[in-house]
N, C-alpha and C. Protein backbone atom coordinates (compact mmCIF):
# COMPACT_ATOMS: atom_id res chain seq x y z
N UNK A 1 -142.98 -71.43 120.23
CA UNK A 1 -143.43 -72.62 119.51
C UNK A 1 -144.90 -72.88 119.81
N UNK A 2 -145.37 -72.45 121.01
CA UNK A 2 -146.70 -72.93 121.32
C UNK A 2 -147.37 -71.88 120.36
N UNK A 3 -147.23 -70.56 120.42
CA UNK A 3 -147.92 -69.59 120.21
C UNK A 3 -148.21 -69.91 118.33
N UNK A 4 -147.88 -70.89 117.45
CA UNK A 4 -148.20 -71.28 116.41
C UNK A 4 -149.15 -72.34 116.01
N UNK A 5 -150.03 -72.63 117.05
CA UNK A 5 -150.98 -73.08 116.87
C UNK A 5 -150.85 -74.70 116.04
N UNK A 6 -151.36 -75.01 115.52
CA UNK A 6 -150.98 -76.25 114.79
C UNK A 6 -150.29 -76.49 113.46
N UNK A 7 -149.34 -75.29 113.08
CA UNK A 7 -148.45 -74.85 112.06
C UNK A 7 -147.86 -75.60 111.86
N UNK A 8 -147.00 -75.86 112.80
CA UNK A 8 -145.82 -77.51 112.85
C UNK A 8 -146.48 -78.50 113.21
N UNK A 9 -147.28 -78.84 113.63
CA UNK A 9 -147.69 -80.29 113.57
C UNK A 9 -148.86 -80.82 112.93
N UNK A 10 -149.74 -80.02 111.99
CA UNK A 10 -150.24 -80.54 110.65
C UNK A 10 -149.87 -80.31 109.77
N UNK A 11 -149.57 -80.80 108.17
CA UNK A 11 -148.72 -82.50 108.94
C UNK A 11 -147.58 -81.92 109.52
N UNK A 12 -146.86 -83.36 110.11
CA UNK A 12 -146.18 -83.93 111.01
C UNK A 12 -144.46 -83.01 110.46
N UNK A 13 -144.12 -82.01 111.13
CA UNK A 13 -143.29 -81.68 110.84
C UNK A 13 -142.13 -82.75 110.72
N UNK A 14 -141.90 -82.82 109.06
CA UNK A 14 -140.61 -83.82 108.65
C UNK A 14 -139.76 -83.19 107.48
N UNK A 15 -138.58 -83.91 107.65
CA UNK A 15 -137.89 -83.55 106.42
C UNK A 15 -138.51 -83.35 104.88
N UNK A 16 -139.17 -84.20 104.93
CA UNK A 16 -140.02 -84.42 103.54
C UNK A 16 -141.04 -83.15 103.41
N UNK A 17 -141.39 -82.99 104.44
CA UNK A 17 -142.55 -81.71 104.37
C UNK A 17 -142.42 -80.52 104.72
N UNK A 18 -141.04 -80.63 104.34
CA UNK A 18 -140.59 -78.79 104.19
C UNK A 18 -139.47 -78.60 103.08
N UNK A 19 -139.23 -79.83 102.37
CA UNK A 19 -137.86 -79.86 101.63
C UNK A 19 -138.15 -78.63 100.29
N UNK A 20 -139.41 -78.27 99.92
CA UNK A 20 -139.54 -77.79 98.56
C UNK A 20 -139.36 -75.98 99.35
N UNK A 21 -139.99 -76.26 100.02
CA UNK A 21 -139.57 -74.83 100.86
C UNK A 21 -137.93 -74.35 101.30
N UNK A 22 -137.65 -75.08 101.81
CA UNK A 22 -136.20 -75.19 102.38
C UNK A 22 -135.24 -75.06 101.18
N UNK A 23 -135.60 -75.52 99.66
CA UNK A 23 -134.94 -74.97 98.96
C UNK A 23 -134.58 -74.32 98.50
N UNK A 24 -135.91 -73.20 98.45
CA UNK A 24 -135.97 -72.10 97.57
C UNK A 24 -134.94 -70.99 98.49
N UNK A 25 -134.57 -71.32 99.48
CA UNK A 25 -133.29 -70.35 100.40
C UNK A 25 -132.38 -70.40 100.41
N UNK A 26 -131.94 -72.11 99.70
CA UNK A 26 -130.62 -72.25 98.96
C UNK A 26 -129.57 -72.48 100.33
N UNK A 27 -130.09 -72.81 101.41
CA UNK A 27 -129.01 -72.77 102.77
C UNK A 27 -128.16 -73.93 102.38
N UNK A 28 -127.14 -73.51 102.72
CA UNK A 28 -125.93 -74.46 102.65
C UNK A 28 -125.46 -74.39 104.10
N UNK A 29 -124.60 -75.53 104.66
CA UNK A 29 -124.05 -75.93 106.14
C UNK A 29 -122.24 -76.44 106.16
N UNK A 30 -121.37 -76.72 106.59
CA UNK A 30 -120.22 -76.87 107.02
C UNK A 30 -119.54 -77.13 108.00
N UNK A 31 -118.48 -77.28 108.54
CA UNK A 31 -118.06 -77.62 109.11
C UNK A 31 -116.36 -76.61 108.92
N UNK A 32 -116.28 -75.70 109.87
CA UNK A 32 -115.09 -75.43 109.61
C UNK A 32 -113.72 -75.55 110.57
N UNK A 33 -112.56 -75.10 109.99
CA UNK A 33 -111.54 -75.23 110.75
C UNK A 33 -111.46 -75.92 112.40
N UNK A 34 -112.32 -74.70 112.90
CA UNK A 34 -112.12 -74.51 114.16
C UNK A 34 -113.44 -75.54 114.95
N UNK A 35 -114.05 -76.40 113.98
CA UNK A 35 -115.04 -77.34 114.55
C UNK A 35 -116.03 -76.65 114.82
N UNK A 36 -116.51 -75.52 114.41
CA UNK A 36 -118.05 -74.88 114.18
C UNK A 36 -118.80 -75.21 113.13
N UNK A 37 -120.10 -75.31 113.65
CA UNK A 37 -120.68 -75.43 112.13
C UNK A 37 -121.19 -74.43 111.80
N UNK A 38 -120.96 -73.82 109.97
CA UNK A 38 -121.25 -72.64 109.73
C UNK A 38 -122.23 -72.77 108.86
N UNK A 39 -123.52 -71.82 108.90
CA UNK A 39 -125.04 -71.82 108.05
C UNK A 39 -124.53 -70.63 107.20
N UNK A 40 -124.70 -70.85 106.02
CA UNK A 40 -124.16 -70.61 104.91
C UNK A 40 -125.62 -69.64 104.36
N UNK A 41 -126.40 -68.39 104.24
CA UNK A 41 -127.19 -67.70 103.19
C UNK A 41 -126.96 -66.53 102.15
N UNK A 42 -127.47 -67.17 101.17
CA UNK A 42 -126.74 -66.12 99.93
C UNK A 42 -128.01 -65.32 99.36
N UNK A 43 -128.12 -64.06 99.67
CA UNK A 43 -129.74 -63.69 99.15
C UNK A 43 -129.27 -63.70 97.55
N UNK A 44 -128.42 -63.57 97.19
CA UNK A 44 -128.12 -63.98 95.45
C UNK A 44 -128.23 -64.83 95.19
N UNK A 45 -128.88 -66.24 95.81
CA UNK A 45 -129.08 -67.38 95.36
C UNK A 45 -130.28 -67.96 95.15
N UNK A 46 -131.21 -66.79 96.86
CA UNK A 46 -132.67 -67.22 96.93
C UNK A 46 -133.36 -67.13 95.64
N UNK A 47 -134.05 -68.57 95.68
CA UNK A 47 -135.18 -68.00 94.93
C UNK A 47 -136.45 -67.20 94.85
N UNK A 48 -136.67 -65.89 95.34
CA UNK A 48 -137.34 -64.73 95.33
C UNK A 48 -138.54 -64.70 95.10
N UNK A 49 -138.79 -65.62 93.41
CA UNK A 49 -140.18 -65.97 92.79
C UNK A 49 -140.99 -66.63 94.08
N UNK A 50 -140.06 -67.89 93.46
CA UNK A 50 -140.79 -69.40 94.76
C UNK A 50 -141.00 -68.77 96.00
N UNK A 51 -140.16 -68.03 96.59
CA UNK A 51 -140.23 -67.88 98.16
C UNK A 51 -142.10 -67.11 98.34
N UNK A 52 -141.97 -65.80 97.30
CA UNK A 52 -143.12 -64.93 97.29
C UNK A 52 -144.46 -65.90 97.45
N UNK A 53 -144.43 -66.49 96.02
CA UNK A 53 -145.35 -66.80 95.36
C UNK A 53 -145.79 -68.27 95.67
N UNK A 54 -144.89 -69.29 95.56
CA UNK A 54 -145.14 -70.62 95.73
C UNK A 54 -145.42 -71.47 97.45
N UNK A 55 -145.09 -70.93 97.97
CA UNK A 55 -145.27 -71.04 99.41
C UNK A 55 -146.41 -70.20 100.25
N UNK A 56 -146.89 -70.56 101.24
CA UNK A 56 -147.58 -69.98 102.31
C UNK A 56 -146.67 -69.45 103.43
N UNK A 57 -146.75 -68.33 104.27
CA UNK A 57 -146.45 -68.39 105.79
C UNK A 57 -145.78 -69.41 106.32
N UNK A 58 -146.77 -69.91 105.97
CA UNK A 58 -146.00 -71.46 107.43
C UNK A 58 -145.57 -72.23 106.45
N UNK A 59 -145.33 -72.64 105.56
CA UNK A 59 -144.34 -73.42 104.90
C UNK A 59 -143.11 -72.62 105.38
N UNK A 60 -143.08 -71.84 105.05
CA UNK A 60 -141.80 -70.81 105.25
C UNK A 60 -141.30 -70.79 106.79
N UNK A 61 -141.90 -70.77 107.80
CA UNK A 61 -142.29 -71.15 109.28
C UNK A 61 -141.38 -72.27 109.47
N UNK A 62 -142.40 -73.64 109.01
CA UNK A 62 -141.82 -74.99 108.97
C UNK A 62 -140.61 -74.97 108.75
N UNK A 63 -140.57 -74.50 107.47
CA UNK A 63 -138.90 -75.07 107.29
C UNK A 63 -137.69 -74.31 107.80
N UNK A 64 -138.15 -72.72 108.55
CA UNK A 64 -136.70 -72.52 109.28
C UNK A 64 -136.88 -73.43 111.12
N UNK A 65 -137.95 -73.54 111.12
CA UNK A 65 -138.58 -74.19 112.53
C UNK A 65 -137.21 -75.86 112.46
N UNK A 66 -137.72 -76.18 111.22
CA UNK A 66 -136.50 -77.60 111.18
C UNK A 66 -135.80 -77.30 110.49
N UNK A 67 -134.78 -76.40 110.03
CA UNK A 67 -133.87 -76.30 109.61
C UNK A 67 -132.91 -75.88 110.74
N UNK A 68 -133.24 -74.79 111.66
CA UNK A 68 -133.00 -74.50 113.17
C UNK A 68 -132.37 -75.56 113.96
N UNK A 69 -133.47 -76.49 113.76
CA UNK A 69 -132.92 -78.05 114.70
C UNK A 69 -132.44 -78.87 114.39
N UNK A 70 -132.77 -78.96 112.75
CA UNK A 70 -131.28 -79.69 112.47
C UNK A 70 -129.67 -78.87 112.65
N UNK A 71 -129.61 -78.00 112.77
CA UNK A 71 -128.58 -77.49 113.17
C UNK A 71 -128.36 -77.25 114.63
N UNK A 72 -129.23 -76.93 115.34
CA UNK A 72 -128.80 -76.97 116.70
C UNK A 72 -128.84 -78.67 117.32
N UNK A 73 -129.33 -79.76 116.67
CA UNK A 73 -128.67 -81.02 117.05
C UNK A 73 -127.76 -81.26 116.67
N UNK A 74 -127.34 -80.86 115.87
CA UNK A 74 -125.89 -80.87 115.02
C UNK A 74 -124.26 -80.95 116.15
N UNK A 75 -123.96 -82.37 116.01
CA UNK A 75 -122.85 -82.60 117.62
C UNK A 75 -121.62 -81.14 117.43
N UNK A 76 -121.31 -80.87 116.02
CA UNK A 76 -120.45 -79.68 116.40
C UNK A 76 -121.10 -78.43 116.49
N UNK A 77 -122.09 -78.51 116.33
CA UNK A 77 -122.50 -76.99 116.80
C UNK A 77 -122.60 -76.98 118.09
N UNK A 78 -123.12 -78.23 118.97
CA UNK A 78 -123.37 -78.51 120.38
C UNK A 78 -121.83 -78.18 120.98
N UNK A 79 -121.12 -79.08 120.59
CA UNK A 79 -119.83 -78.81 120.86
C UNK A 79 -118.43 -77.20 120.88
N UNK A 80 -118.87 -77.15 119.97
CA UNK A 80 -117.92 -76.06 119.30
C UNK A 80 -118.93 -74.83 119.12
N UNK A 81 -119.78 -74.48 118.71
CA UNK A 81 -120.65 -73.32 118.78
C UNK A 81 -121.14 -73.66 117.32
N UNK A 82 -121.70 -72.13 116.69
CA UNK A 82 -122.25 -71.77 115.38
C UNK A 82 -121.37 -70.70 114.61
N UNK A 83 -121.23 -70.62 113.28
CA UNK A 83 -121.03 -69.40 112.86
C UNK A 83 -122.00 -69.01 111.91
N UNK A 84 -122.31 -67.69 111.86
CA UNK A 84 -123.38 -67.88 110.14
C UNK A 84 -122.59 -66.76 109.27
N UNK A 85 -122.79 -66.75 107.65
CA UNK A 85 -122.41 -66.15 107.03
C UNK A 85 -123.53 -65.59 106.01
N UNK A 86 -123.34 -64.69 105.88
CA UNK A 86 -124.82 -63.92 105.31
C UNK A 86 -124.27 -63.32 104.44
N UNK A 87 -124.86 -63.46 102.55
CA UNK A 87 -123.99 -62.73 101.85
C UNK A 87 -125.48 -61.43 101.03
N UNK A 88 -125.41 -60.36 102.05
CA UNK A 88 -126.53 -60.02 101.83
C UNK A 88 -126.42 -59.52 100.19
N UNK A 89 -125.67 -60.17 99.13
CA UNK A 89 -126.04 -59.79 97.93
C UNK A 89 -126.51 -57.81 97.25
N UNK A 90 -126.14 -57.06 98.41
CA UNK A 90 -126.39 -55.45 98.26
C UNK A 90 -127.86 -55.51 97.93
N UNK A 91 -128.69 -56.77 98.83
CA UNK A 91 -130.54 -56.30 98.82
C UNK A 91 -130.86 -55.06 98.90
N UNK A 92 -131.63 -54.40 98.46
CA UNK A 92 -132.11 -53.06 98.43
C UNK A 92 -132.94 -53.11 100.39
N UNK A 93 -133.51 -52.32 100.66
CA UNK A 93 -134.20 -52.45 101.80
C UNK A 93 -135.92 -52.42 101.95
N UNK A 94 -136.57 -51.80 100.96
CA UNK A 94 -137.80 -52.20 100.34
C UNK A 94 -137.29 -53.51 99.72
N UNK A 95 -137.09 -54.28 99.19
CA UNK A 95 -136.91 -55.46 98.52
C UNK A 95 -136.38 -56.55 99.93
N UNK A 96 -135.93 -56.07 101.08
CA UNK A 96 -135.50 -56.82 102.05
C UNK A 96 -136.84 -57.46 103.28
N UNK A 97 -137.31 -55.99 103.34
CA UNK A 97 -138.46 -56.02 103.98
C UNK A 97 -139.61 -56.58 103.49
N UNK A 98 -140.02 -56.45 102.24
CA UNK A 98 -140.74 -57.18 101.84
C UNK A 98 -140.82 -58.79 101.48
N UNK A 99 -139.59 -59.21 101.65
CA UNK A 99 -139.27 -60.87 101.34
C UNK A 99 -140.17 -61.19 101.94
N UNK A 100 -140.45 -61.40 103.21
CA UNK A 100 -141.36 -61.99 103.94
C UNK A 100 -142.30 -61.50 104.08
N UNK A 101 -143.70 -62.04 104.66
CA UNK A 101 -144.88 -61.07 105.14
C UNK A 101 -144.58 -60.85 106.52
N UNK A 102 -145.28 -59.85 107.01
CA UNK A 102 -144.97 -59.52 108.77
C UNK A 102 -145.23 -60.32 109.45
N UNK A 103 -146.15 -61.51 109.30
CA UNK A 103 -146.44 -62.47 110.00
C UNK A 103 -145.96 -63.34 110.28
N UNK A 104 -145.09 -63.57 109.36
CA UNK A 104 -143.87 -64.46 109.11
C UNK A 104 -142.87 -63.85 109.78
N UNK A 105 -142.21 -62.40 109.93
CA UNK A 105 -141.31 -62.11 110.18
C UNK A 105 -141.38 -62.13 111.80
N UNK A 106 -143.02 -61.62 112.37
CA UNK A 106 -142.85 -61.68 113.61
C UNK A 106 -143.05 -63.00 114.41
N UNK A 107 -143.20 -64.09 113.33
CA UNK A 107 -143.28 -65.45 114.34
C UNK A 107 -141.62 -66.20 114.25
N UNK A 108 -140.92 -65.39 112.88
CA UNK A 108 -139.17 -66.02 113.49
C UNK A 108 -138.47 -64.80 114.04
N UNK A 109 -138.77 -63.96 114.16
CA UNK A 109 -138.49 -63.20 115.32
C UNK A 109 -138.59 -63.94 117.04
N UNK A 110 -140.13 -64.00 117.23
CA UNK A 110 -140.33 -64.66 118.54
C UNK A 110 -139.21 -66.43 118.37
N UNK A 111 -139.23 -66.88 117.36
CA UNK A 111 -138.65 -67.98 116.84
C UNK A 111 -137.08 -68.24 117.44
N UNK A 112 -136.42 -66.80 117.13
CA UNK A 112 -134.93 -66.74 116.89
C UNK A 112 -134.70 -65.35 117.93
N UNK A 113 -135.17 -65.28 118.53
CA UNK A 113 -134.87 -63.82 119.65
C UNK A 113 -134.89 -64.85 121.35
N UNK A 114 -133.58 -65.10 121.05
CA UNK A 114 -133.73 -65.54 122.81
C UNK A 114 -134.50 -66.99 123.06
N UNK A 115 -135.03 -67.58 122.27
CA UNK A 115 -135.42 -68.61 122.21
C UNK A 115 -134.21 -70.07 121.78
N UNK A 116 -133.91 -69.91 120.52
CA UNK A 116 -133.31 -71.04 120.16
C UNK A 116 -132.22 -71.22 120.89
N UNK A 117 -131.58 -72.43 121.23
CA UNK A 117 -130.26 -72.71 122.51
C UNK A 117 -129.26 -72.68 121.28
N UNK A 118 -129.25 -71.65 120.07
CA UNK A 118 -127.93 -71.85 119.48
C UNK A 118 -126.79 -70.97 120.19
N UNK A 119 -125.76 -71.56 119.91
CA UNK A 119 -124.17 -70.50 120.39
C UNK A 119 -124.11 -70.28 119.09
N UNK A 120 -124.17 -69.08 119.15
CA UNK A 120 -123.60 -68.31 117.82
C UNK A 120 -122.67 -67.71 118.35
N UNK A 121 -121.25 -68.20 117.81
CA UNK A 121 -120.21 -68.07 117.97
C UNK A 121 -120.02 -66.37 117.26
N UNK A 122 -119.84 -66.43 115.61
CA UNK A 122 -119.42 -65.23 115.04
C UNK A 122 -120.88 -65.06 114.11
N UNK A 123 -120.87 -63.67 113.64
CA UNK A 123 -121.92 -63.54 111.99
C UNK A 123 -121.04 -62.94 111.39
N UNK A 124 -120.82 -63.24 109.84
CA UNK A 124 -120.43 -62.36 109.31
C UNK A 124 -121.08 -62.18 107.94
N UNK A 125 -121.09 -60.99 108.01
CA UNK A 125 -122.29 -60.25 106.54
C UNK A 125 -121.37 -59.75 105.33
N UNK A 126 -121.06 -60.61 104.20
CA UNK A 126 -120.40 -59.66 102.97
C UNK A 126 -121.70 -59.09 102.07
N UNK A 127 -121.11 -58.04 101.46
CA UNK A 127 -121.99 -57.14 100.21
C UNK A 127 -123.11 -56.64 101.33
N UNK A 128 -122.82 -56.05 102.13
CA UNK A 128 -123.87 -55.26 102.68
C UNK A 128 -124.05 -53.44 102.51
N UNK A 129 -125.25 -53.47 102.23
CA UNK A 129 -125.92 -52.07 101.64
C UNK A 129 -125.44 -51.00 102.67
N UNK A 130 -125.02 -50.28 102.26
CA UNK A 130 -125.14 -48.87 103.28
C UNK A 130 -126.32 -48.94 104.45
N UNK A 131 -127.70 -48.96 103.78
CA UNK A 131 -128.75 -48.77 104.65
C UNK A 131 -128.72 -49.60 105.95
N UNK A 132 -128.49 -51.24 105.77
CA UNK A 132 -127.77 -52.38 107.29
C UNK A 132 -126.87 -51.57 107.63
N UNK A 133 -125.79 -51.20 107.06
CA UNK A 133 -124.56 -50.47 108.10
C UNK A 133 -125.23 -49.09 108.89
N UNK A 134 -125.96 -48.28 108.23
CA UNK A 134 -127.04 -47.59 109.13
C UNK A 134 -127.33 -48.25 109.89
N UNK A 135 -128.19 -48.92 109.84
CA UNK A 135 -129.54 -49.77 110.83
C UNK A 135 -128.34 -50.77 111.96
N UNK A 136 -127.43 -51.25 111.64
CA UNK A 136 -126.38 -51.82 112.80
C UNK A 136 -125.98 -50.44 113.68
N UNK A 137 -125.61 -49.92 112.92
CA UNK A 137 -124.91 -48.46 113.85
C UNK A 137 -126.07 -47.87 114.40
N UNK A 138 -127.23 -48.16 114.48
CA UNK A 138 -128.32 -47.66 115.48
C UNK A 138 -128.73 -48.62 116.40
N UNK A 139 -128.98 -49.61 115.93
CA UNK A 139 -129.19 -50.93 117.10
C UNK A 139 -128.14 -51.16 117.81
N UNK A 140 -126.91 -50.96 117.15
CA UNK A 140 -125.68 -51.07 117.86
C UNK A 140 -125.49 -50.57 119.31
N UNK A 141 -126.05 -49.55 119.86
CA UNK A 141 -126.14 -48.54 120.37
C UNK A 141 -126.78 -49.34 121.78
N UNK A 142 -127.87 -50.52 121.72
CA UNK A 142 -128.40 -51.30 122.42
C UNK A 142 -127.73 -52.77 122.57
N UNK A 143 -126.52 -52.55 121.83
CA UNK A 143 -126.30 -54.19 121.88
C UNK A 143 -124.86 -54.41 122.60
N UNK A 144 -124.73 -55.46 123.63
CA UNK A 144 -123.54 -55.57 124.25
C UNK A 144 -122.23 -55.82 123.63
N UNK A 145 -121.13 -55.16 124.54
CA UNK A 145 -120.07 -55.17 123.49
C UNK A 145 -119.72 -56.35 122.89
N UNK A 146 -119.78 -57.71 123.74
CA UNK A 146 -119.72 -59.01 122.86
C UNK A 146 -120.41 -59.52 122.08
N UNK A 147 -121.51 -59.10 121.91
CA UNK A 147 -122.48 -59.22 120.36
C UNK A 147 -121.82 -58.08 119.63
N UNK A 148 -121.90 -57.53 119.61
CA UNK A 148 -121.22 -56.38 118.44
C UNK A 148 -119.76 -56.99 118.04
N UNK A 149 -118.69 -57.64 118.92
CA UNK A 149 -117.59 -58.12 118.60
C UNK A 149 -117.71 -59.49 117.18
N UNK A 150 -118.93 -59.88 117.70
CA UNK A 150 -119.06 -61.09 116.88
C UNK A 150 -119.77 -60.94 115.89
N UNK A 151 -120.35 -59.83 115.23
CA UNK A 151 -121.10 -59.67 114.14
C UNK A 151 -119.45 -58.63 113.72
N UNK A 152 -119.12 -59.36 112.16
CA UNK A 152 -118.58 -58.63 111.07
C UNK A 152 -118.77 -57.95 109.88
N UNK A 153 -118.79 -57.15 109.64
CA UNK A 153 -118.89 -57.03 107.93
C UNK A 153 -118.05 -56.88 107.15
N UNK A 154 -118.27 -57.31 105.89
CA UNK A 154 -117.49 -57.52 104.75
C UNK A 154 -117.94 -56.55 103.97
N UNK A 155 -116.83 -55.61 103.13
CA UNK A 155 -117.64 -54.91 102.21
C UNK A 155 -117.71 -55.50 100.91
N UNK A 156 -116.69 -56.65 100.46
CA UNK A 156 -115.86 -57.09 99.26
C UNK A 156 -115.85 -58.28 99.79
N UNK A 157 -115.23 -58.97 98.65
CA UNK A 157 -114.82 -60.63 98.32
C UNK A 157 -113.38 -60.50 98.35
N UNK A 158 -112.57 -59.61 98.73
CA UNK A 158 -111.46 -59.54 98.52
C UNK A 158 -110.66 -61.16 99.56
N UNK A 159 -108.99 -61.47 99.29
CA UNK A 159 -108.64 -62.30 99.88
C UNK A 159 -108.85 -61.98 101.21
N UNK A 160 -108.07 -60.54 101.75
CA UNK A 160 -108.16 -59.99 103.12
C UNK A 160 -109.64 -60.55 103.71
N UNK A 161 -110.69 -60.24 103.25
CA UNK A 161 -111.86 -60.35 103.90
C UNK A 161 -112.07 -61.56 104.21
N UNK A 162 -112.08 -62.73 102.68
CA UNK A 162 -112.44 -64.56 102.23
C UNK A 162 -111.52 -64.79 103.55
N UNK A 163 -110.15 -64.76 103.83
CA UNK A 163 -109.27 -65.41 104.50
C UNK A 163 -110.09 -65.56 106.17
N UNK A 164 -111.00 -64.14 106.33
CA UNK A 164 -111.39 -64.35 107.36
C UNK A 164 -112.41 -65.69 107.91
N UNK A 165 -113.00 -66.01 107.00
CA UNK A 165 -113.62 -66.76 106.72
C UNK A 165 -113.34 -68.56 106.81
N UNK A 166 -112.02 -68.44 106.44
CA UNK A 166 -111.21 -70.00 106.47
C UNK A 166 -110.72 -69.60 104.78
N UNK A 167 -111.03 -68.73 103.92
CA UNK A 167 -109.92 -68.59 102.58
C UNK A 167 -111.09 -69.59 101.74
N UNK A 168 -110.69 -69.56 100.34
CA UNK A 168 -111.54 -70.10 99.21
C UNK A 168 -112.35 -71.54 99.59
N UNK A 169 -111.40 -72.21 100.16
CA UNK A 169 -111.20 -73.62 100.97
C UNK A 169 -112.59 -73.71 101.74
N UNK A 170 -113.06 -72.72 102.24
CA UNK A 170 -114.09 -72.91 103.43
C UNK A 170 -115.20 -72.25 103.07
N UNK A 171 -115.33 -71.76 101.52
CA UNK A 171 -116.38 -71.64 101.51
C UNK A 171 -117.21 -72.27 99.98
N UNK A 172 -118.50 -72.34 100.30
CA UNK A 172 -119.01 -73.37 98.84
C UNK A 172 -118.84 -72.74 98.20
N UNK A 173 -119.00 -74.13 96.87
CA UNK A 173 -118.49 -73.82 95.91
C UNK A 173 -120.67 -73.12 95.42
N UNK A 174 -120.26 -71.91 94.38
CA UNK A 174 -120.92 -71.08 94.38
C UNK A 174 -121.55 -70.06 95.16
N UNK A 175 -121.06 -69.67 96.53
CA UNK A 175 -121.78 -68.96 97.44
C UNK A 175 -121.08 -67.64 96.92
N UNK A 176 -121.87 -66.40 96.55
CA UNK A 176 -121.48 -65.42 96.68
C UNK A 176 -120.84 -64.86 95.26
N UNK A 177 -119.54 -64.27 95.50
CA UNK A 177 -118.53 -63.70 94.38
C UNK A 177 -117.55 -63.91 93.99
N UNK A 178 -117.24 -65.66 94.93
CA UNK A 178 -116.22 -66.04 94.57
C UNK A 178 -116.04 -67.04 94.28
N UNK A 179 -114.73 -68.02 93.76
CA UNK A 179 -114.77 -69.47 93.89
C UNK A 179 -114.56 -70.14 94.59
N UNK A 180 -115.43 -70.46 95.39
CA UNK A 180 -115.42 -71.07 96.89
C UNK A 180 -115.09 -72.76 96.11
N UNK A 181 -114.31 -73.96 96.88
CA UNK A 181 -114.04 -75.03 96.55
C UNK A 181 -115.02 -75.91 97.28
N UNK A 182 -115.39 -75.46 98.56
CA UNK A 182 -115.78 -76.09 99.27
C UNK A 182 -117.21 -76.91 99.03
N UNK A 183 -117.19 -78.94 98.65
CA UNK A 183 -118.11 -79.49 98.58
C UNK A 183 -118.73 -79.86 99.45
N UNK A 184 -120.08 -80.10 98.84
CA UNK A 184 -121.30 -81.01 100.50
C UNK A 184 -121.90 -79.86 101.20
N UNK A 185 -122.93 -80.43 101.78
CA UNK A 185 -123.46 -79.77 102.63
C UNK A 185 -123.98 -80.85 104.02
N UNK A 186 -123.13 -80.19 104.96
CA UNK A 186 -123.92 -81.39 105.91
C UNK A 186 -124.96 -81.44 106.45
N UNK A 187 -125.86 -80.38 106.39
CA UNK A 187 -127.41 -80.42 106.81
C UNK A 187 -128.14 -81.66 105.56
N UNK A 188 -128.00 -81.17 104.48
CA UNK A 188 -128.30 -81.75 103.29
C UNK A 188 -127.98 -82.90 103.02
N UNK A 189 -126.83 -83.50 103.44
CA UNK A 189 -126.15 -85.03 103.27
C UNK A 189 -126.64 -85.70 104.40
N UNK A 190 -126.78 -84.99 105.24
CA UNK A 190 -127.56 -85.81 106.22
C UNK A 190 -128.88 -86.32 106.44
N UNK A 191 -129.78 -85.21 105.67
CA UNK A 191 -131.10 -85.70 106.05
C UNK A 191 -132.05 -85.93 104.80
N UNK A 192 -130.89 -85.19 103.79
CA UNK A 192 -131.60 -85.60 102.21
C UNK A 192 -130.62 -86.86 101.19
N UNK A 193 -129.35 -87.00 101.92
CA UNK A 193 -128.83 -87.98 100.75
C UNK A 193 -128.32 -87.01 99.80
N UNK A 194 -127.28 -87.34 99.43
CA UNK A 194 -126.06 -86.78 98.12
C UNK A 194 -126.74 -86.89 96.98
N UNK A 195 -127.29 -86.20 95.79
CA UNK A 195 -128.26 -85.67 95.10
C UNK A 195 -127.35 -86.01 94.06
C-alpha cells in the first residue's frame, strides 16, 4: 500500500470515487450456506471496452484496493472465511494477459500476494481454457497441498458441478451459463443502496 504513492489518497479513496470503475467488472458478493461470503467474477460480463479504454491504472488500483476491504470488513467473511468464484468465460490467454497493463498487474499482485488478511476458504473456476489448466498444473508443482485442495475447476455448468457451488439457489441471477436465482448483492446493497 505504501509503495503506491498517492494513488489512493488523491482523492480520498471513497465509495463514490471508484464506483464507475468498480462497475465495469461487474463483481457481485453473497452470502452462502455455510456463512462465507462469496466474490462472485464473470469475465463474460466484464466490460472489456470501459475497463481498456475508459479508465486509468489506478482507477482500476482504487477500486480493487476498496473493493478488497469492503469485503475483508465484511463480519462473515471475518467470521466464516471467503469463497471466490471465477467464471473464466474460456478467455483466450493473449486476451487474458492483456486485460490489464503490467503495472497494474504488478501493483495487485504485491496487493493480493500475502498481503490482504483474507481467509480464502475455497476458489472455484468454471469455463476454464485448457491453457489455466496448463499454467495450474505447473504452478501447482510449487503450491501446498492445502491450496491446491481449495482451488476447483469446473469444466461445465452442469448440475453435478452448480450443486457444488450451493445449486441454482446460490448463485446470481445472470452469472455465467446458467439460471442462477440468486438476488442482491451485499457489497452493493451496502455501500451503494438497491438501484
Amino acid at each position: 500500500m505504501d509503495d503506491t504513492g498517492t494513488d489512493l489518497i488523491e482523492p480520498p479513496l471513497t465509495s463514490s470515487s471508484i464506483k464507475k470503475a468498480l462497475d465495469a467488472w461487474q463483481f457481485n458478493s453473497s452470502i452462502n450456506s455455510e456463512g462465507q461470503l462469496v466474490w462472485w467474477c464473470d469475465m463474460g460480463r466484464v466490460d472489456i471496452t470501459k475497463v481498456k479504454q475508459e479508465f486509468t491504472p489506478e482507477d482500476h488500483l482504487r477500486a480493487f484496493v476498496w473493493y478488497t476491504h469492503a469485503l475483508m470488513y465484511n463480519e462473515s467473511a471475518q467470521q466464516n472465511g471467503m469463497a471466490f468464484v471465477y467464471n473464466v468465460a474460456k478467455m483466450g490467454m493473449i486476451q487474458s494477459f492483456t486485460l490489464m497493463p503490467a503495472k497494474l498487474g504488478a501493483k495487485l499482485d504485491k496487493l493480493t500476494i500475502g498481503v490482504l488478511p483474507i481467509k480464502m476458504q475455497n476458489m472455484y473456476m468454471f469455463e476454464s481454457p485448457t491453457w489455466i489448466n496448463i499454467f495450474m498444473k505447473l504452478i501447482g508443482m510449487f503450491m501446498s497441498k492445502k491450496m491446491k485442495e481449495r482451488m476447483v475447476f469446473m469444466k461445465d455448468w452442469s448440475t453435478d458441478e452448480t450443486d457444488k457451488i450451493g445449486g441454482l439457489d446460490a448463485i446470481p441471477i445472470g452469472f455465467g451459463k446458467v439460471n442462477g436465482t440468486l438476488e442482491g448483492n451485499v457489497i452493493e446493497d451496502l455501500y451503494f443502496g438497491k438501484e
